[in-house]
C-alpha atoms as a PDB file:
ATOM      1  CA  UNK A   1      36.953 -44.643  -8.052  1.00  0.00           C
ATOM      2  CA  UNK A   2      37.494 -41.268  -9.507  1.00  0.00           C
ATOM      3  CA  UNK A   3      35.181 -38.334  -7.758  1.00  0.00           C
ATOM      4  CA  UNK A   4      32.794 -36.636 -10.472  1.00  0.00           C
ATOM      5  CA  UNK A   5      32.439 -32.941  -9.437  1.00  0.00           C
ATOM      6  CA  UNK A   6      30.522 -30.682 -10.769  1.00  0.00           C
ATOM      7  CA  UNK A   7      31.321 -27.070 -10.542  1.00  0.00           C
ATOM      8  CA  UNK A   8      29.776 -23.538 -10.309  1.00  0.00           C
ATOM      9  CA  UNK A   9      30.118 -19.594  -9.205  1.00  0.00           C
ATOM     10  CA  UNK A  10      27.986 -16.320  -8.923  1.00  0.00           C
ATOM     11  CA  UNK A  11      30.807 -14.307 -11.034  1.00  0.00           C
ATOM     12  CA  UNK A  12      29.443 -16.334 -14.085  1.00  0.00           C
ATOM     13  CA  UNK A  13      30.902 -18.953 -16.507  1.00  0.00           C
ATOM     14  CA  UNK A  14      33.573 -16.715 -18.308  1.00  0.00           C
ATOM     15  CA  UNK A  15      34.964 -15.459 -14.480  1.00  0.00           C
ATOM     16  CA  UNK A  16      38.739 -15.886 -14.163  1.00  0.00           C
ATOM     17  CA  UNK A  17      37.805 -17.277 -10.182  1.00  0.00           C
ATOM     18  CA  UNK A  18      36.112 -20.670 -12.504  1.00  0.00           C
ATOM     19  CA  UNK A  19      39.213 -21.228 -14.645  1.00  0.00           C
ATOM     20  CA  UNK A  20      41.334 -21.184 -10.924  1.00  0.00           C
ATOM     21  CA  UNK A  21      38.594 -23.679  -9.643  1.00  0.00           C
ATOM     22  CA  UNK A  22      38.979 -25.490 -12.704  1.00  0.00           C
ATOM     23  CA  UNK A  23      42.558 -25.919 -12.426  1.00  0.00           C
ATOM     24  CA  UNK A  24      42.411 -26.962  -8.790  1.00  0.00           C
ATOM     25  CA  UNK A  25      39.286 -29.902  -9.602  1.00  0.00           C
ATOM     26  CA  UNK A  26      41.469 -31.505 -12.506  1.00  0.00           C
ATOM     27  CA  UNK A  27      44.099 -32.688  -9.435  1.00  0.00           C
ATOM     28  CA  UNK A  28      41.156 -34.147  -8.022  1.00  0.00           C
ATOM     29  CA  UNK A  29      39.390 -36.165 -10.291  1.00  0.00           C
ATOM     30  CA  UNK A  30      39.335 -36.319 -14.691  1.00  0.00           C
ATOM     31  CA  UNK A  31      35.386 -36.190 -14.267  1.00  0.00           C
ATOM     32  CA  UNK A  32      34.786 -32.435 -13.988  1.00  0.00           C
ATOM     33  CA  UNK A  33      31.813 -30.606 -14.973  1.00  0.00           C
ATOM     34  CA  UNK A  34      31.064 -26.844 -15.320  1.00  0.00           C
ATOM     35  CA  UNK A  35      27.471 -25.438 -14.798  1.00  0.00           C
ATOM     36  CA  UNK A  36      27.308 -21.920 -14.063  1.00  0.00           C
ATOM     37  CA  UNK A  37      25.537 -18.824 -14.392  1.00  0.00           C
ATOM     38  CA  UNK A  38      26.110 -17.027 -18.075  1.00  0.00           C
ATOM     39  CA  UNK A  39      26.401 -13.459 -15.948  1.00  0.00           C
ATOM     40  CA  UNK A  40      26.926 -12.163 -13.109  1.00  0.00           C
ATOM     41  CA  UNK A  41      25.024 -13.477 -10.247  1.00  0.00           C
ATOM     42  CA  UNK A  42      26.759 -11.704  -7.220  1.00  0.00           C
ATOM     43  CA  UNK A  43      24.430 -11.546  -4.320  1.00  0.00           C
ATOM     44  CA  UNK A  44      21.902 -13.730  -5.543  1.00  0.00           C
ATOM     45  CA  UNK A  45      22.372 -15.871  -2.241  1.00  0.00           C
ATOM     46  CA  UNK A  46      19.604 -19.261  -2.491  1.00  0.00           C
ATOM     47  CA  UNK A  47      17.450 -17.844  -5.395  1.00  0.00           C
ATOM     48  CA  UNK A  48      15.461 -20.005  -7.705  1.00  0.00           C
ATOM     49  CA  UNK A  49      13.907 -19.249 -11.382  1.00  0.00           C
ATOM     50  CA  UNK A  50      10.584 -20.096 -11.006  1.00  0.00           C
ATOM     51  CA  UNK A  51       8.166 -19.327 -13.716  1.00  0.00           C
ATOM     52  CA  UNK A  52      10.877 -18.187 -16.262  1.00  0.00           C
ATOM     53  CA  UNK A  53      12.427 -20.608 -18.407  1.00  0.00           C
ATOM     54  CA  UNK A  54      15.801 -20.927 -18.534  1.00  0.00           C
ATOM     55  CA  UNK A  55      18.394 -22.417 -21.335  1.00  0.00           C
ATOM     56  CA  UNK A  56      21.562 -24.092 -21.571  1.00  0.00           C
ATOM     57  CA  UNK A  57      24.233 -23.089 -23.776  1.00  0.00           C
ATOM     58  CA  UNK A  58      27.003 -25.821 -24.113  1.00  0.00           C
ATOM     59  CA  UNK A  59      30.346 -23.649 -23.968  1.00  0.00           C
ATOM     60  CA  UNK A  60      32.350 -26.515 -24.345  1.00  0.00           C
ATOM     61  CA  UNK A  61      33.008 -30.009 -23.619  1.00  0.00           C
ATOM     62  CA  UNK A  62      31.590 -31.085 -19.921  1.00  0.00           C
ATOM     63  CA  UNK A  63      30.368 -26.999 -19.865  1.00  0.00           C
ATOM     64  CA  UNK A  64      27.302 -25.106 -19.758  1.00  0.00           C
ATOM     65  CA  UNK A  65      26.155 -21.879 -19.059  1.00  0.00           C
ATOM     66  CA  UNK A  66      22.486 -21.211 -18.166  1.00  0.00           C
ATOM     67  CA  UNK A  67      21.314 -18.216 -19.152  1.00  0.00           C
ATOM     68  CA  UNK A  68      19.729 -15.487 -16.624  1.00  0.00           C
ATOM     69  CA  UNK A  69      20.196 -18.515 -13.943  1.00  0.00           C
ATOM     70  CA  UNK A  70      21.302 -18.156 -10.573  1.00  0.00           C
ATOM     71  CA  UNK A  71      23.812 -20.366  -8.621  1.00  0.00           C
ATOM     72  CA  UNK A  72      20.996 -22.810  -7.586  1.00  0.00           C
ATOM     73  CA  UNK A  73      19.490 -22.934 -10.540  1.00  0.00           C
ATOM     74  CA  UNK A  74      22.768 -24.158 -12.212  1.00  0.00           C
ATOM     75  CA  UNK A  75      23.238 -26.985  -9.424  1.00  0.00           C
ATOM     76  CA  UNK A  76      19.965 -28.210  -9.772  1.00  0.00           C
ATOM     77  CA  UNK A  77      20.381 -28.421 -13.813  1.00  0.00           C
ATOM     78  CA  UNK A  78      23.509 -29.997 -12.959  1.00  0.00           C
ATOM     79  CA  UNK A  79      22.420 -32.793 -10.823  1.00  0.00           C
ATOM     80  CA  UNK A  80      19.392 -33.442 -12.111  1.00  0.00           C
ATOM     81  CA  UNK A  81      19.900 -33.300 -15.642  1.00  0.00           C
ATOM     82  CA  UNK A  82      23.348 -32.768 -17.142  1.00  0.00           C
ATOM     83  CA  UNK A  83      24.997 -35.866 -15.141  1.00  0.00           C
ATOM     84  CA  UNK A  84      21.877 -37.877 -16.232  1.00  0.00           C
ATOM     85  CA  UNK A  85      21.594 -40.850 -14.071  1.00  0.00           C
ATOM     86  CA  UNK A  86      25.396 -40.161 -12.104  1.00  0.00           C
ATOM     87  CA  UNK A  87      25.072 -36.728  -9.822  1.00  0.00           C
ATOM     88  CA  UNK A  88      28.404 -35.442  -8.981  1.00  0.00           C
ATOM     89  CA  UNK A  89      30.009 -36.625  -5.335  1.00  0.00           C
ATOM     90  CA  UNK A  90      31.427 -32.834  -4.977  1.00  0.00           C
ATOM     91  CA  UNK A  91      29.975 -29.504  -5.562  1.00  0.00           C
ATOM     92  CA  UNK A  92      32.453 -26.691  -5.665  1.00  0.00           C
ATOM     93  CA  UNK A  93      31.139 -23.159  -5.973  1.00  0.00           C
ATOM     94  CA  UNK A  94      33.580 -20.468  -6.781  1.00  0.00           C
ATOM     95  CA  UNK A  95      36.316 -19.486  -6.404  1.00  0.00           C
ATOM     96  CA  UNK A  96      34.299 -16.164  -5.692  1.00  0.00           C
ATOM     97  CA  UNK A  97      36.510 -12.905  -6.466  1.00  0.00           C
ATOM     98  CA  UNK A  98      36.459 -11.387  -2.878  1.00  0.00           C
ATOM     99  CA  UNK A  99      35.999 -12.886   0.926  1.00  0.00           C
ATOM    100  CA  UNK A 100      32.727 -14.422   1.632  1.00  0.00           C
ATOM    101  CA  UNK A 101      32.233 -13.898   5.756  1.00  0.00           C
ATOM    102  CA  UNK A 102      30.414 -13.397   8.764  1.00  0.00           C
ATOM    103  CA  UNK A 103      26.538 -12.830   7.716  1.00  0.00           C
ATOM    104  CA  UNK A 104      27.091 -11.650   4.571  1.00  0.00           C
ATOM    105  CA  UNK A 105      27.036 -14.979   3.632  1.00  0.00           C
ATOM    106  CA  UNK A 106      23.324 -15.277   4.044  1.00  0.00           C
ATOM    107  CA  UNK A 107      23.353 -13.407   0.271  1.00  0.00           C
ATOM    108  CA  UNK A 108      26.041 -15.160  -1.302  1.00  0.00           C
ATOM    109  CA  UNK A 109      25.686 -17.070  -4.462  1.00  0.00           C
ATOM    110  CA  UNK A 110      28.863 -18.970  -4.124  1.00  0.00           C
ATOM    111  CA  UNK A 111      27.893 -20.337  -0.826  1.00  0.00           C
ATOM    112  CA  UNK A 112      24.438 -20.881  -2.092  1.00  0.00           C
ATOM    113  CA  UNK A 113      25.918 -22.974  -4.658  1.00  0.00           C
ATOM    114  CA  UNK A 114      27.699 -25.424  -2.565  1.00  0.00           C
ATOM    115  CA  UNK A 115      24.350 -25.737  -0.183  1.00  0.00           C
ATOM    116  CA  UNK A 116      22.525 -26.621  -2.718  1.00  0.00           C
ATOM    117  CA  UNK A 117      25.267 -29.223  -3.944  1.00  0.00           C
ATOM    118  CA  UNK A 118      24.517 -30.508  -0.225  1.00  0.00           C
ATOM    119  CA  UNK A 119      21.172 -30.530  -0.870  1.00  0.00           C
ATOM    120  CA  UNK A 120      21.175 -32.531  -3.568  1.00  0.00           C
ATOM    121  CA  UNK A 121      23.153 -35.328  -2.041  1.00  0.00           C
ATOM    122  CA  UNK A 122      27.077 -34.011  -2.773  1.00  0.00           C
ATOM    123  CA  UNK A 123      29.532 -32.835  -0.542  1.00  0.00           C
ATOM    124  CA  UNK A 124      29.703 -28.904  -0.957  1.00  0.00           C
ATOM    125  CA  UNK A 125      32.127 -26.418  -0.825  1.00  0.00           C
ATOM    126  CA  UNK A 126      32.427 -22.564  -0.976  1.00  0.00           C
ATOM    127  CA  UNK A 127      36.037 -21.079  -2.089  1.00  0.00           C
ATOM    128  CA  UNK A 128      36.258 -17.662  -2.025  1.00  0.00           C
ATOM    129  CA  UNK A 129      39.779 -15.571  -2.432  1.00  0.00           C
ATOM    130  CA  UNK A 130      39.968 -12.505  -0.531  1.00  0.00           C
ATOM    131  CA  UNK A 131      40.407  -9.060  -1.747  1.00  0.00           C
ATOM    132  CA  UNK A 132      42.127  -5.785  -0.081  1.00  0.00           C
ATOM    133  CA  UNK A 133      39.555  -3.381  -0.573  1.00  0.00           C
ATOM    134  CA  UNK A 134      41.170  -0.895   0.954  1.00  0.00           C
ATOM    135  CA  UNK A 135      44.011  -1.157  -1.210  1.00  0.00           C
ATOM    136  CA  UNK A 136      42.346  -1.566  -4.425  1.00  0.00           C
ATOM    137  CA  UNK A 137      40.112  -4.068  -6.539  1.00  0.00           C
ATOM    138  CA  UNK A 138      42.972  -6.231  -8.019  1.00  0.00           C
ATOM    139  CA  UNK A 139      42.932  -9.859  -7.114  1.00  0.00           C
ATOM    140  CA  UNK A 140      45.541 -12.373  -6.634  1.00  0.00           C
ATOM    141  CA  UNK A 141      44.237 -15.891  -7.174  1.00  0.00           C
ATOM    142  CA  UNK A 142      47.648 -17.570  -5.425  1.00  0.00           C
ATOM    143  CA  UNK A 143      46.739 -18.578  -2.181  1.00  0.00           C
ATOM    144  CA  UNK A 144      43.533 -20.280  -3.745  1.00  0.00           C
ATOM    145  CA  UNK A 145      45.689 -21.984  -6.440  1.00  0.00           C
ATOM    146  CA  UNK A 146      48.130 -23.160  -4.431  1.00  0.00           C
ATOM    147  CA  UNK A 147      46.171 -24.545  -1.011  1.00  0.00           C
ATOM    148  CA  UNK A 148      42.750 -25.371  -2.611  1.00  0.00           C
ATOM    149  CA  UNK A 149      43.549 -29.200  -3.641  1.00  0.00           C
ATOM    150  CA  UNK A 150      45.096 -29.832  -0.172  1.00  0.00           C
ATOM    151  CA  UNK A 151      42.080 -27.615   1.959  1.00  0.00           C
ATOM    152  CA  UNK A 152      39.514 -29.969   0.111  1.00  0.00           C
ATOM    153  CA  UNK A 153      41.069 -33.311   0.108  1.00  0.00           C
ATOM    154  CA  UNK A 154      41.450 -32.502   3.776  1.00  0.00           C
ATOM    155  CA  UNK A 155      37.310 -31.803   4.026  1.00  0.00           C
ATOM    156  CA  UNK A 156      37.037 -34.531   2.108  1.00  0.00           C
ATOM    157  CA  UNK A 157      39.002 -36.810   4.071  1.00  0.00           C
ATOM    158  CA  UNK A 158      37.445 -35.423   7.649  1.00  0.00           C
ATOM    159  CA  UNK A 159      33.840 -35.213   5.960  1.00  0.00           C
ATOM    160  CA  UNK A 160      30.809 -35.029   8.698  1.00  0.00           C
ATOM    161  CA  UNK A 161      27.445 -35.488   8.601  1.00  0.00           C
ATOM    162  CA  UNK A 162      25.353 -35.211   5.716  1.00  0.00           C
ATOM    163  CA  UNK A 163      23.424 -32.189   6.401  1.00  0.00           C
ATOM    164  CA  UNK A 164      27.240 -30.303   6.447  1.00  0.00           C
ATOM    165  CA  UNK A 165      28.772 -28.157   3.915  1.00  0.00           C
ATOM    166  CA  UNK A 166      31.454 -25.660   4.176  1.00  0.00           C
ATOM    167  CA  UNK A 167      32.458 -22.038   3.449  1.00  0.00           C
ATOM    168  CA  UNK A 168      36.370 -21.671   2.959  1.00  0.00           C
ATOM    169  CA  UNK A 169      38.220 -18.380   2.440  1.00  0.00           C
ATOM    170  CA  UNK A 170      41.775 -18.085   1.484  1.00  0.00           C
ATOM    171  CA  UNK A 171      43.757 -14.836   2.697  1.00  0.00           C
ATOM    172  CA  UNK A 172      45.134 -12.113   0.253  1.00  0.00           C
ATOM    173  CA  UNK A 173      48.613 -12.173   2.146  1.00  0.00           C
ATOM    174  CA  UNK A 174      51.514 -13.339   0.182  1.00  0.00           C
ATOM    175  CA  UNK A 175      51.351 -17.484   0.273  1.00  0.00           C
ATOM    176  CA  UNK A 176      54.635 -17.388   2.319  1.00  0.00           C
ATOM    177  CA  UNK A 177      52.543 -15.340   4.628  1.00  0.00           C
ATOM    178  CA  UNK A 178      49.165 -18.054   5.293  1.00  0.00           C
ATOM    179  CA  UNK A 179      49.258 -18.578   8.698  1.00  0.00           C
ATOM    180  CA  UNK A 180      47.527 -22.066   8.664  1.00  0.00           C
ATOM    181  CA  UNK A 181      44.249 -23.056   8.441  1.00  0.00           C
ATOM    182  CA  UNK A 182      41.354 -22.114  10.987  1.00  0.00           C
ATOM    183  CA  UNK A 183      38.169 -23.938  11.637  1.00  0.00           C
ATOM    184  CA  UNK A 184      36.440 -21.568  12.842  1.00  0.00           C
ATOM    185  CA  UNK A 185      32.550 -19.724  13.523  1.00  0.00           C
ATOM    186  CA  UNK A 186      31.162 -17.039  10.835  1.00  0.00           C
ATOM    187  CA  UNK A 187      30.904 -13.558  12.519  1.00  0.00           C
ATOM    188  CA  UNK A 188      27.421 -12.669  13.784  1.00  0.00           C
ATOM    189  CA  UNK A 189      27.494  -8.885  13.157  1.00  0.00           C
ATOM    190  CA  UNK A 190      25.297  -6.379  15.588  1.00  0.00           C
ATOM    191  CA  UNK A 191      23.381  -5.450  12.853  1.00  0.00           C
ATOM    192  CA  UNK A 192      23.289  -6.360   9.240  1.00  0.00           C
ATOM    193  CA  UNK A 193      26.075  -4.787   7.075  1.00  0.00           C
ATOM    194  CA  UNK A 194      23.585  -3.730   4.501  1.00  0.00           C
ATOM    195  CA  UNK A 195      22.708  -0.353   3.959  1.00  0.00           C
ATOM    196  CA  UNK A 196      20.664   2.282   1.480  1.00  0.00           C
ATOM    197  CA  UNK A 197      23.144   4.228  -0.544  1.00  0.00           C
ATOM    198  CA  UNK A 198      22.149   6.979  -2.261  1.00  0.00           C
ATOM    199  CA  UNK A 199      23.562   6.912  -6.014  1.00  0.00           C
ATOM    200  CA  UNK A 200      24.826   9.930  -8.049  1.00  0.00           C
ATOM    201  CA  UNK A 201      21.569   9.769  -9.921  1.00  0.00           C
ATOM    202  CA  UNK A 202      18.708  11.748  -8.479  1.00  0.00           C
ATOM    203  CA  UNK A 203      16.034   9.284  -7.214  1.00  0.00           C
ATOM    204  CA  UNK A 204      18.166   6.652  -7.191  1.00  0.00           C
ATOM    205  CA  UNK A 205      20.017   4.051  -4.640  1.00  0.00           C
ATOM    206  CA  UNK A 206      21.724   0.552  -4.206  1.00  0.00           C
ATOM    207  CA  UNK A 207      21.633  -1.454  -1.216  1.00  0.00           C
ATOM    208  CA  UNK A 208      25.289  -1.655  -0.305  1.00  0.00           C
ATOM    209  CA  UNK A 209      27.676  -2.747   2.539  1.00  0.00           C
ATOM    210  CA  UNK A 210      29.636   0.775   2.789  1.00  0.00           C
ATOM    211  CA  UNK A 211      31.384  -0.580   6.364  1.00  0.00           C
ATOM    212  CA  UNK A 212      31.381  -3.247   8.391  1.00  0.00           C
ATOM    213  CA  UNK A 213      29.575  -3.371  11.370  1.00  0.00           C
ATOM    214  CA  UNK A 214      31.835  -3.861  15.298  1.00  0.00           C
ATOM    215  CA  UNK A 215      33.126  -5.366  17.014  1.00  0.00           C
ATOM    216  CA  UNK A 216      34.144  -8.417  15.547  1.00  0.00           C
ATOM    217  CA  UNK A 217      35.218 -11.578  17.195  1.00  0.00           C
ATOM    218  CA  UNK A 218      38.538 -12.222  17.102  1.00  0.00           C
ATOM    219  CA  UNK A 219      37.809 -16.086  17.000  1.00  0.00           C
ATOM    220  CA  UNK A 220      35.786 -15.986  14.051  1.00  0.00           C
ATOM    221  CA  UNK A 221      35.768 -15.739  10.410  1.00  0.00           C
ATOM    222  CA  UNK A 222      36.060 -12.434   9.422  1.00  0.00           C
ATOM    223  CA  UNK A 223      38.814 -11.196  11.989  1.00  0.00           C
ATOM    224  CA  UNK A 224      41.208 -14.120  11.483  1.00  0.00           C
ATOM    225  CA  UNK A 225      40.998 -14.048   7.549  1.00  0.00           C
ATOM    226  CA  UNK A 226      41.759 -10.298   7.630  1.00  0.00           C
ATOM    227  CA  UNK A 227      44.113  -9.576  10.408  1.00  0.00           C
ATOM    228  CA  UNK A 228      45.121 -13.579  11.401  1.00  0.00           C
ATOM    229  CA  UNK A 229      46.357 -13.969   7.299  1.00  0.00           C
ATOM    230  CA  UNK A 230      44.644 -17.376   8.063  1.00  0.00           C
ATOM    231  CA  UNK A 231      42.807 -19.778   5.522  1.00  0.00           C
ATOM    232  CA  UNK A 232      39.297 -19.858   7.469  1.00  0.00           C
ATOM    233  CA  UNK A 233      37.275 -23.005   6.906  1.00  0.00           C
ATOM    234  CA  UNK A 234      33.181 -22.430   8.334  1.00  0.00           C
ATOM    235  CA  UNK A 235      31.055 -26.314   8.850  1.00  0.00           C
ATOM    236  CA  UNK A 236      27.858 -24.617   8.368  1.00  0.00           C
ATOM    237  CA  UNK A 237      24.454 -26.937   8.332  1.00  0.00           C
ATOM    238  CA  UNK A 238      21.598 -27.612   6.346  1.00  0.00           C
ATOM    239  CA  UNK A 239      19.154 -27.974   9.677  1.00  0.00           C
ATOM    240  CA  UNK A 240      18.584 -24.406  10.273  1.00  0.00           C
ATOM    241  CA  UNK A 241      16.034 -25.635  13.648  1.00  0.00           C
ATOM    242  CA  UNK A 242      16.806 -24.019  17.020  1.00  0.00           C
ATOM    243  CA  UNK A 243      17.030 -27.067  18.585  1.00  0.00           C
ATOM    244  CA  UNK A 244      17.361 -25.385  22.236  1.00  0.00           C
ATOM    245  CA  UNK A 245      15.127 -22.940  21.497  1.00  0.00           C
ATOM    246  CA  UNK A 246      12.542 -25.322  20.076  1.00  0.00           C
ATOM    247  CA  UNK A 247      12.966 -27.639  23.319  1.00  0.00           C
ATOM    248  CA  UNK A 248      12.425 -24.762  25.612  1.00  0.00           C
ATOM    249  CA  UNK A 249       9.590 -23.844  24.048  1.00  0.00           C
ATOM    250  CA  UNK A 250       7.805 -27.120  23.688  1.00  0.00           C
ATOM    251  CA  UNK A 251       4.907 -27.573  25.742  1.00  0.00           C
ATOM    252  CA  UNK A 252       5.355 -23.663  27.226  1.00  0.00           C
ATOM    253  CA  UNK A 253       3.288 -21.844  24.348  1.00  0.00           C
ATOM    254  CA  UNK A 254      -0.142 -21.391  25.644  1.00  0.00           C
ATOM    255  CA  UNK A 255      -2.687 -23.040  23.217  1.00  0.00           C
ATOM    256  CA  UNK A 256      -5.366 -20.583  21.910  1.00  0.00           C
ATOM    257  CA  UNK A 257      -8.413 -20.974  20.275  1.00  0.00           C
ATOM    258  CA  UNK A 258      -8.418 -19.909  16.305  1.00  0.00           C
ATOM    259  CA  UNK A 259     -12.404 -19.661  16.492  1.00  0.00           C
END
């Protein structure tokens, strides 16, 4: 039986990252699906619309963009209403234009996108294609095109518990170059990589990530993606409980009277 996926981004319907994701879901199944934001959404990490109502515009057959919606918003119009009675089996989310690592995650719309896809019952992934910064903006969508279909029949094929979704990253080396692929941890940074900037503008500032914070684990995401020219591949989890934390702790809190 053929896998109905539905797809989304944060870089918005009309992204050239969507068309590459596109291509790469029509070797995997003929039941594809597009719902994504009608804008930009970059940063918008697990943010829902509430109180606002929000629209779909069909773009075209099997997609929709939803206006002023974030990622989440788009999976949960997705699931719940655009493939009626038949949710898809796979969320993809992306493929984001730039890396998607170590805590910055925690704001990422693309990876928001495939958690909620997990949420909802579907096996999510996150593909993001890496950018140089240093040596510019332009991005090559290669690596993505050309070991996406194999990375997620491979998930597929390996798939874990329920409460699992993943966050992949493919390298901006030449493909000749890809080292392999690298299950591996997202990089805990010593502090948060976001930062006040002051803007040109008096009075004014963005909240940017103007370097990123040291040292970084060479066993982990960010490292072997940058300097390892490695595809990384992060299980994260949907149970976000300390579980040792929450055993050490049960019974050892004092109990105090609220009166």
């Amino acid at each position: 039986m053929s896998l109905r996926i539905l797809l989304t981004n944060d870089d918005g319907v009309d992204a050239p990252g969507l068309q590459v994701l596109l291509g790469i879901a029509r070797q995997l199944s003929d039941d594809v699906w597009v719902v994504a934001p009608d804008g930009n959404q970059s940063g918008a990490g697990h943010r829902f619309t509430f109180g606002r109502e929000l629209s779909l515009d069909k773009r075209g057959e099997r997609t929709f963009a939803v206006r002023g919606g974030s990622p989440a918003d788009c999976v949960v119009a997705g699931m719940t209403f655009v493939l009626g009675e038949e949710p898809a089996d796979l969320v993809l989310s992306g493929v984001n234009n730039g890396q998607n690592l170590g805590d910055i995650m925690h704001c990422s719309g693309t990876v928001a996108g495939a958690r909620e896809g997990a949420l909802q019952g579907a096996f999510g992934i996150a593909l993001s294609q890496a950018v140089n910064y240093s040596a510019g903006l332009d991005i090559d969508w290669t690596n993505a095109q050309k070991y996406g279909v194999d990375v997620i029949r491979s998930l597929i094929e390996q798939k874990g518990a329920r409460d699992t979704y993943y966050n992949v990253n493919f390298p901006f080396c030449p493909p000749a170059e890809v080292s392999g692929i690298r299950v591996v941890p997202h990089q805990r940074f010593s502090r948060s990589p976001m930062r006040y900037y002051p803007s040109d503008n008096a009075g004014k500032f963005f909240v940017a990530i103007p370097d990123t914070p040291r040292p970084l684990d060479k066993e982990a995401d960010f490292h072997l993606l940058t300097h390892g020219d490695s595809i990384t591949v992060t299980p994260l989890t949907l149970r976000q409980t300390d579980v040792e934390t929450a055993a050490r702790l049960d019974g050892q809190l004092p109990f105090t009277s609220l009166r």
